[in-house]
C-alpha atoms as a PDB file:
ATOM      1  CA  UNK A   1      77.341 250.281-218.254  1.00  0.00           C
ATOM      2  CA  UNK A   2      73.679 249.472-218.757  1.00  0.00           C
ATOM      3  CA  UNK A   3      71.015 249.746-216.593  1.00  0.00           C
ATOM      4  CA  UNK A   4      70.761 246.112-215.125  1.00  0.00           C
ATOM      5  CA  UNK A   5      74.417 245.886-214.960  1.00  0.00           C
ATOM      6  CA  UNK A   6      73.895 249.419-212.272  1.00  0.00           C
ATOM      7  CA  UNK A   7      71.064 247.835-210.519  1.00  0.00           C
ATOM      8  CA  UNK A   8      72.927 244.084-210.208  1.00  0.00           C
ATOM      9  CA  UNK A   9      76.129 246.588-208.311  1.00  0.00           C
ATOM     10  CA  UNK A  10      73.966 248.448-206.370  1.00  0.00           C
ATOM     11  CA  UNK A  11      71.682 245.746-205.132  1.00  0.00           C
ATOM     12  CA  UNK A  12      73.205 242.059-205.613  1.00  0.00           C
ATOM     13  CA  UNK A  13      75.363 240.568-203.037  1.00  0.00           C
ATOM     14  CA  UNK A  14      77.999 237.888-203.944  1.00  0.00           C
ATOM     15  CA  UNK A  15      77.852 234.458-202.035  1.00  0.00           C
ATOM     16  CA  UNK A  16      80.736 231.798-201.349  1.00  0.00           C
ATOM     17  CA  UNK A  17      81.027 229.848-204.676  1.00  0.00           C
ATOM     18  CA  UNK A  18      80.181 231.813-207.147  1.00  0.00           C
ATOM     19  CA  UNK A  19      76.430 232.653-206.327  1.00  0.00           C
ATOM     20  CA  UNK A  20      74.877 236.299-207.089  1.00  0.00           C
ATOM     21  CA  UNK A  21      71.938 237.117-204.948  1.00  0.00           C
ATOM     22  CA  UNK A  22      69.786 239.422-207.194  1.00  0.00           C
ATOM     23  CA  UNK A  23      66.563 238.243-205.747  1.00  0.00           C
ATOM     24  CA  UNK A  24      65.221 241.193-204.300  1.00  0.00           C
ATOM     25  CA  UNK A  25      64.512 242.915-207.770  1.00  0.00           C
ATOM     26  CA  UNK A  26      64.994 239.738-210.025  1.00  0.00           C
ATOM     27  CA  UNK A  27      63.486 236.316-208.993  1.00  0.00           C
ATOM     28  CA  UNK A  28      61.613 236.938-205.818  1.00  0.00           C
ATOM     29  CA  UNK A  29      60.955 240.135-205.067  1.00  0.00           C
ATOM     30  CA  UNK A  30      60.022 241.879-208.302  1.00  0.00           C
ATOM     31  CA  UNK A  31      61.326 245.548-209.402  1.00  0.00           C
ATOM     32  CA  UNK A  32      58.499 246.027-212.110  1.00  0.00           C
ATOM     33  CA  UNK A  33      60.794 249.372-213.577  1.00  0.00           C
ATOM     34  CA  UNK A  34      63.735 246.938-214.070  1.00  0.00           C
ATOM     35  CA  UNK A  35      61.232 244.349-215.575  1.00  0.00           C
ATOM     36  CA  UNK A  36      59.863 246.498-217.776  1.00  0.00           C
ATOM     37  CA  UNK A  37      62.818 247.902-218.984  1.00  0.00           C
ATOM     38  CA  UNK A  38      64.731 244.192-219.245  1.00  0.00           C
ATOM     39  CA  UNK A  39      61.424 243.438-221.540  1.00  0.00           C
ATOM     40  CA  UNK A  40      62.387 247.077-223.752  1.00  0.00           C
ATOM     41  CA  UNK A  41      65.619 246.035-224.377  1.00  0.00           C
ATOM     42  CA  UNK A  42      64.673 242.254-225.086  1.00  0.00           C
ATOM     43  CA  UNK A  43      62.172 243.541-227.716  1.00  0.00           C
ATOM     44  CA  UNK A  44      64.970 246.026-229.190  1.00  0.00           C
ATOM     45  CA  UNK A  45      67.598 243.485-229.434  1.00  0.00           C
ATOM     46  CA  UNK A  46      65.343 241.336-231.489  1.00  0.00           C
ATOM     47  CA  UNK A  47      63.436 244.318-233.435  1.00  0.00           C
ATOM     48  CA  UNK A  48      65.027 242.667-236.896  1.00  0.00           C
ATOM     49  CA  UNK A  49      62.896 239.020-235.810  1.00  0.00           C
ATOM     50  CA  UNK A  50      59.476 237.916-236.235  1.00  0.00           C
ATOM     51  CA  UNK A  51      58.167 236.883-232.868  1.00  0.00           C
ATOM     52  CA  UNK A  52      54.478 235.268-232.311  1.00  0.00           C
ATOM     53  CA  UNK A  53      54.883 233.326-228.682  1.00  0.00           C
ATOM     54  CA  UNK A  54      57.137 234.427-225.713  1.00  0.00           C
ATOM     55  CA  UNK A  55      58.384 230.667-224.242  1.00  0.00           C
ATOM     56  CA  UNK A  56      60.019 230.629-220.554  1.00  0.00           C
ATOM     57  CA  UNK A  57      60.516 228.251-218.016  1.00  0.00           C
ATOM     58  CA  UNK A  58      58.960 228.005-214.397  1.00  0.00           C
ATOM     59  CA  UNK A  59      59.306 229.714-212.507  1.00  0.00           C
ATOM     60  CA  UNK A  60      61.755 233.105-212.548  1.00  0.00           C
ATOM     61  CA  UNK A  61      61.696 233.374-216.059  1.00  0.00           C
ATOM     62  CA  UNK A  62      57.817 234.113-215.944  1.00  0.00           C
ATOM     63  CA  UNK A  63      58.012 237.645-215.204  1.00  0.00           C
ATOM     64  CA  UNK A  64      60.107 238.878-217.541  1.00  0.00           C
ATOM     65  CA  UNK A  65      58.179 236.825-220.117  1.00  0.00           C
ATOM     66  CA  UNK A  66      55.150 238.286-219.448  1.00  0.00           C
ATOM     67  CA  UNK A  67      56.170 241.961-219.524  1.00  0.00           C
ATOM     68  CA  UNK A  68      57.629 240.772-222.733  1.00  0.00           C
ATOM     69  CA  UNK A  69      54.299 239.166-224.387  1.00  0.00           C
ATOM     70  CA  UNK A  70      52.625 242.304-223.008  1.00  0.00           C
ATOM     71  CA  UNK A  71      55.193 244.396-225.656  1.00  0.00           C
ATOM     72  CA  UNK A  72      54.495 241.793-228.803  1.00  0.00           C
ATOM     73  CA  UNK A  73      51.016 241.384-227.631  1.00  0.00           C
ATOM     74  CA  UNK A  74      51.320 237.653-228.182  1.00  0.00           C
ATOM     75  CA  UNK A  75      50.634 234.299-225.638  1.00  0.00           C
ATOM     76  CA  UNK A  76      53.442 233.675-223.058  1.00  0.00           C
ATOM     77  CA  UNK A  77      53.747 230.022-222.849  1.00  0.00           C
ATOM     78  CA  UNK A  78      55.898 228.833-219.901  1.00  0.00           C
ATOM     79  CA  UNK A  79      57.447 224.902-219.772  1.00  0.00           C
ATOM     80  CA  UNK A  80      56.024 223.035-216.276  1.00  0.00           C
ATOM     81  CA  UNK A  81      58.470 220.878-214.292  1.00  0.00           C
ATOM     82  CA  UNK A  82      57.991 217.681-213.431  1.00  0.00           C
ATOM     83  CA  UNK A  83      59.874 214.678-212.256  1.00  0.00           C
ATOM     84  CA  UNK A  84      56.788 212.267-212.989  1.00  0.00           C
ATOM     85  CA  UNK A  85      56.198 213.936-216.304  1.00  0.00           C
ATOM     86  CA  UNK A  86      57.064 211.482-219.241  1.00  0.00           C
ATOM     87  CA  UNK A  87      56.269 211.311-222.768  1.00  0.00           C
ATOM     88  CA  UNK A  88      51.977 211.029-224.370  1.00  0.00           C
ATOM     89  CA  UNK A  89      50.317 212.252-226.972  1.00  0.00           C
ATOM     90  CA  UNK A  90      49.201 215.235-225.307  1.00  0.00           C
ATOM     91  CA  UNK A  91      52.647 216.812-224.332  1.00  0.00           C
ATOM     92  CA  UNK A  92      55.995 217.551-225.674  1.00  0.00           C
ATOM     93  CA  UNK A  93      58.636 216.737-222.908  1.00  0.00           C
ATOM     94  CA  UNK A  94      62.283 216.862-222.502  1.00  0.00           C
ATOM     95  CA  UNK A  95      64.717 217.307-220.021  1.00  0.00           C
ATOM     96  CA  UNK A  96      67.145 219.871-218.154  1.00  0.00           C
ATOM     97  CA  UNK A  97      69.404 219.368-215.380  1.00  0.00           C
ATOM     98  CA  UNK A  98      68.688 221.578-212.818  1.00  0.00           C
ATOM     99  CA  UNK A  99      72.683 222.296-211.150  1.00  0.00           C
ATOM    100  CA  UNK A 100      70.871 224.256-207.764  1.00  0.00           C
ATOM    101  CA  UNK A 101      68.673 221.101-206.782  1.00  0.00           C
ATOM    102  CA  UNK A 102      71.176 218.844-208.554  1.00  0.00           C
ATOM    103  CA  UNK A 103      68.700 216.766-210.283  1.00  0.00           C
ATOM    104  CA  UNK A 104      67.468 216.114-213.502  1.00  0.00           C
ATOM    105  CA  UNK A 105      64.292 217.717-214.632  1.00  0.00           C
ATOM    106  CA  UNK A 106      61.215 216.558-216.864  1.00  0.00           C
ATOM    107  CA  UNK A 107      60.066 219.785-218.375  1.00  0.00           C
ATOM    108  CA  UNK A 108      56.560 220.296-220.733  1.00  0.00           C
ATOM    109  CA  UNK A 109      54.175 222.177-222.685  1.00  0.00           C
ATOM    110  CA  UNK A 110      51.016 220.661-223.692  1.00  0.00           C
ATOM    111  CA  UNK A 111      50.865 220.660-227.286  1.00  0.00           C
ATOM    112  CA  UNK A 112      47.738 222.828-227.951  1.00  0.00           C
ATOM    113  CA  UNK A 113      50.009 225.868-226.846  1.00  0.00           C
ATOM    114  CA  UNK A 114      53.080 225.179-229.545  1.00  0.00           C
ATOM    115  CA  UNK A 115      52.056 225.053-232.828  1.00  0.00           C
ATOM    116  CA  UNK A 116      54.448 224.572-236.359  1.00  0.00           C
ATOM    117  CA  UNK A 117      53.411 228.046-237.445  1.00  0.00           C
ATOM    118  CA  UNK A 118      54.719 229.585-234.120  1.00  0.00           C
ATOM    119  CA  UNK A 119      58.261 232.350-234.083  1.00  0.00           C
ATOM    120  CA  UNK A 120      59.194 231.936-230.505  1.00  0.00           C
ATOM    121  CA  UNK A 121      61.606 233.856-228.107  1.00  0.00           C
ATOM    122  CA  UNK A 122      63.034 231.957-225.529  1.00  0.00           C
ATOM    123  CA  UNK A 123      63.177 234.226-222.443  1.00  0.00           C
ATOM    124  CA  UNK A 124      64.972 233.063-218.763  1.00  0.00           C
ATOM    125  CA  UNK A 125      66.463 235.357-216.059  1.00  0.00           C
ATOM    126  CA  UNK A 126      69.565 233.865-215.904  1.00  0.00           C
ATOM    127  CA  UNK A 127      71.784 232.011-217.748  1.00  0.00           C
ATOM    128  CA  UNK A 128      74.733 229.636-216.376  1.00  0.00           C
ATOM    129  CA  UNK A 129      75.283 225.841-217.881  1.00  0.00           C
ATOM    130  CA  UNK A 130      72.126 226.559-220.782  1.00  0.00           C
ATOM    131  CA  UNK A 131      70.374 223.040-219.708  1.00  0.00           C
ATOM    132  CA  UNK A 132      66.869 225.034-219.392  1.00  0.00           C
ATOM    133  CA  UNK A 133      67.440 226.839-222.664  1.00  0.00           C
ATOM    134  CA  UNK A 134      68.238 223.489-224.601  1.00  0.00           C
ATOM    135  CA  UNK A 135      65.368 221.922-223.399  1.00  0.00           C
ATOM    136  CA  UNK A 136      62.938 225.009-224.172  1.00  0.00           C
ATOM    137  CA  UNK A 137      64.764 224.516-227.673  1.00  0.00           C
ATOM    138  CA  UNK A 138      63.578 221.163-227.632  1.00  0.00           C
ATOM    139  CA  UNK A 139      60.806 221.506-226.705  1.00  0.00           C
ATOM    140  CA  UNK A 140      60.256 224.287-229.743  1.00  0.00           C
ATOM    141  CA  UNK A 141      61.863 222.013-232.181  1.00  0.00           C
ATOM    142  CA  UNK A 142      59.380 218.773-231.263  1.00  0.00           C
ATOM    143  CA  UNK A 143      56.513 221.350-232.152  1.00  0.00           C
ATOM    144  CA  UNK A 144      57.736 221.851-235.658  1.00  0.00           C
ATOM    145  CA  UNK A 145      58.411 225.555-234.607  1.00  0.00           C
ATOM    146  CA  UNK A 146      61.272 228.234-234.808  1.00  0.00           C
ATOM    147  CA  UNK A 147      63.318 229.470-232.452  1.00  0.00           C
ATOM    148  CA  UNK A 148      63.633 233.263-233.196  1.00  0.00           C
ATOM    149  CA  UNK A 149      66.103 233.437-230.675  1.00  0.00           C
ATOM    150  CA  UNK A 150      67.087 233.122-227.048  1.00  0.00           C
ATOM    151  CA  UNK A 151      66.926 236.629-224.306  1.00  0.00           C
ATOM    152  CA  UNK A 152      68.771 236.277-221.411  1.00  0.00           C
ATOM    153  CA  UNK A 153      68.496 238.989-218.310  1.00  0.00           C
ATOM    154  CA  UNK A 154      72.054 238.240-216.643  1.00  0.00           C
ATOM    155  CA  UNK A 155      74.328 235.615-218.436  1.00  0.00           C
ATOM    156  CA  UNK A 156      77.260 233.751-216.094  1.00  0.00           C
ATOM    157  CA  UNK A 157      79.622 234.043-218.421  1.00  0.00           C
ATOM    158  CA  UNK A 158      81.945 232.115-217.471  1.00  0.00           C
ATOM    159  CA  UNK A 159      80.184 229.050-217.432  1.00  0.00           C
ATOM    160  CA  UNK A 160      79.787 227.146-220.505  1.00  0.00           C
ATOM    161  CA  UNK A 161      76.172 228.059-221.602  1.00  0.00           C
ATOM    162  CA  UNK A 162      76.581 231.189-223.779  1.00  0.00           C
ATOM    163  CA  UNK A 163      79.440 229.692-225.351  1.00  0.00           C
ATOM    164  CA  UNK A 164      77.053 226.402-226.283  1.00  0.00           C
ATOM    165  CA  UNK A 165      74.227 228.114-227.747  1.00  0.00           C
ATOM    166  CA  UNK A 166      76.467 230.379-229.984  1.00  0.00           C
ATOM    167  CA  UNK A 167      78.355 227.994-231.235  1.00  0.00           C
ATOM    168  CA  UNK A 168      74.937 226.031-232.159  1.00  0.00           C
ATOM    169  CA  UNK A 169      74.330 229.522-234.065  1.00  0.00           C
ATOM    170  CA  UNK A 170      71.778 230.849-231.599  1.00  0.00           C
ATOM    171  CA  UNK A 171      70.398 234.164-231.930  1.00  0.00           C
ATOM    172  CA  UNK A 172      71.237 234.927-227.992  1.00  0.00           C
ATOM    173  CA  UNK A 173      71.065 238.361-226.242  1.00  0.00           C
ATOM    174  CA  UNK A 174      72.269 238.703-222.645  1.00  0.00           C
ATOM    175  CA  UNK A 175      71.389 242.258-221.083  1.00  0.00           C
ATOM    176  CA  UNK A 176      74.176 241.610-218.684  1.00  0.00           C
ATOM    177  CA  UNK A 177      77.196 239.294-218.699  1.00  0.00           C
ATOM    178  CA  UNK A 178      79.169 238.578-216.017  1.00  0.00           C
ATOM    179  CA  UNK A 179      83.202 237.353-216.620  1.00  0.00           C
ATOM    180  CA  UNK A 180      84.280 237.712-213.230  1.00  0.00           C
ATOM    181  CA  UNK A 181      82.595 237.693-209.500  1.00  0.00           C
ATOM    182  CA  UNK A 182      84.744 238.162-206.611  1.00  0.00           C
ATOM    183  CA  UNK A 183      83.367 236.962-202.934  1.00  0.00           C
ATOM    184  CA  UNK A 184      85.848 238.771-200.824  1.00  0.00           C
ATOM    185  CA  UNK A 185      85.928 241.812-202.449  1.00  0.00           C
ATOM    186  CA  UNK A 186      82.058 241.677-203.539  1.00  0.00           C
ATOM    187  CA  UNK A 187      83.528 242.785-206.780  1.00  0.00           C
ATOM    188  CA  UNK A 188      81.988 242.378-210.333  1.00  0.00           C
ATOM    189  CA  UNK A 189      83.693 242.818-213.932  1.00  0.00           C
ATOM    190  CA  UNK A 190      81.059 242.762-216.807  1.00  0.00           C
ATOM    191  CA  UNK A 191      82.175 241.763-220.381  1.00  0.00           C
ATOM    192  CA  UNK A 192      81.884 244.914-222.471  1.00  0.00           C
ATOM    193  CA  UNK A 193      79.337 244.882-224.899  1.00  0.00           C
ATOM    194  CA  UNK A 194      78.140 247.593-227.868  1.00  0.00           C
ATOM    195  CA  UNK A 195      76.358 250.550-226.874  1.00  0.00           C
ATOM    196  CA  UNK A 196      72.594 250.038-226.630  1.00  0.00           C
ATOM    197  CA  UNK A 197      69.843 253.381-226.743  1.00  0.00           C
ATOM    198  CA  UNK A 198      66.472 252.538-226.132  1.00  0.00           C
ATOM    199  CA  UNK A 199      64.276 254.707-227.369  1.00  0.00           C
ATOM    200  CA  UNK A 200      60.424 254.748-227.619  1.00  0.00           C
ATOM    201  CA  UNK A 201      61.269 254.856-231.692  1.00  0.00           C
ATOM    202  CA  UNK A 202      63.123 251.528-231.789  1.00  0.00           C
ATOM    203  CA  UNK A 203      60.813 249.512-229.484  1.00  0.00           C
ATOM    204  CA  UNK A 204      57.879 250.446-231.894  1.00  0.00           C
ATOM    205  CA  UNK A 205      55.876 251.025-228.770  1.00  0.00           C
ATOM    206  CA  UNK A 206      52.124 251.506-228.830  1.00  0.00           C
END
């Protein structure tokens, strides 16, 4: 068991229908030591890939990708919402459904801040139907950039996002995975994944 997989039993509650309440370390209060080490692992995982920009989505996703840019020491860039948002010369735009206000999402980045030179890590907090992360795709893809691959802090597993973006032949890392919650029994069964060290070594820390 890894560490966020410890910190999501010890501190997240499960609601009726499927909900995990991890939001007082997560996505709104923040546990910098869990950040920091979610941004560790992210960098490990993807140690073999080139990375020059750190892309998230507003607004959860923005503090792990900043701990994260803070490790490459390159620009975090994170996509804008908007419902009025459409299409100019200025912006690249696309759009995510968003399944907790069910409604459909205009996100952007103005194009000065994606280039066609630009290696970029896709970074969220969670990851459940993989609308946002197909639209940050987009969104890198309209730019004439790469993708160097997709780091997820707690995937549902379950739901059909991971399954979507590997079968496109993502590069995706999930810290933690979930396969099962329980409500009644506030129980929790994590899909089993290889053994991970982090070391100081493999990070290539400053």
């Amino acid at each position: 068991m890894n560490f966020l997989e410890e910190k999501i039993l010890m501190d997240g509650t499960i609601k009726q229908g499927n909900i995990l309440k991890i939001d007082s370390f997560l996505n709104h209060q923040i546990d910098i030591d869990i950040m920091r080490q979610i941004a560790y692992e992210l960098k490990r995982r993807f140690r073999d890939v080139e990375v020059n920009k750190v892309l998230t989505i507003e607004s959860s996703g923005i503090a792990i990708a900043t701990m994260l840019g803070n490790l490459y020491d390159v620009p975090v860039v994170f996509a804008k919402k908007g419902e009025s948002a459409n299409v100019t010369d200025d912006k690249y735009v696309s759009q995510a459904y968003s399944f907790t206000h069910k409604r459909m999402n205009n996100v952007f980045v103005s194009q000065p801040y994606l280039h066609a030179s630009d290696k970029v890590l896709i970074v969220d907090d969670f990851l459940a139907d993989g609308q946002a992360s197909l639209a940050l795709m987009d969104l890198v893809h309209q730019a004439g950039a790469q993708v160097a691959g997709i780091g997820i802090a707690v995937e549902k597993g379950w739901q059909r996002g991971g399954k979507i973006l590997r079968e496109m032949g993502c590069r995706l890392e999930s810290i933690a995975i979930i396969d099962e919650m329980d409500w009644e029994t506030q129980t929790i069964r994590f899909r089993q994944q290889p053994e991970r060290k982090l070391t100081k070594t493999n990070l290539n820390m400053k």
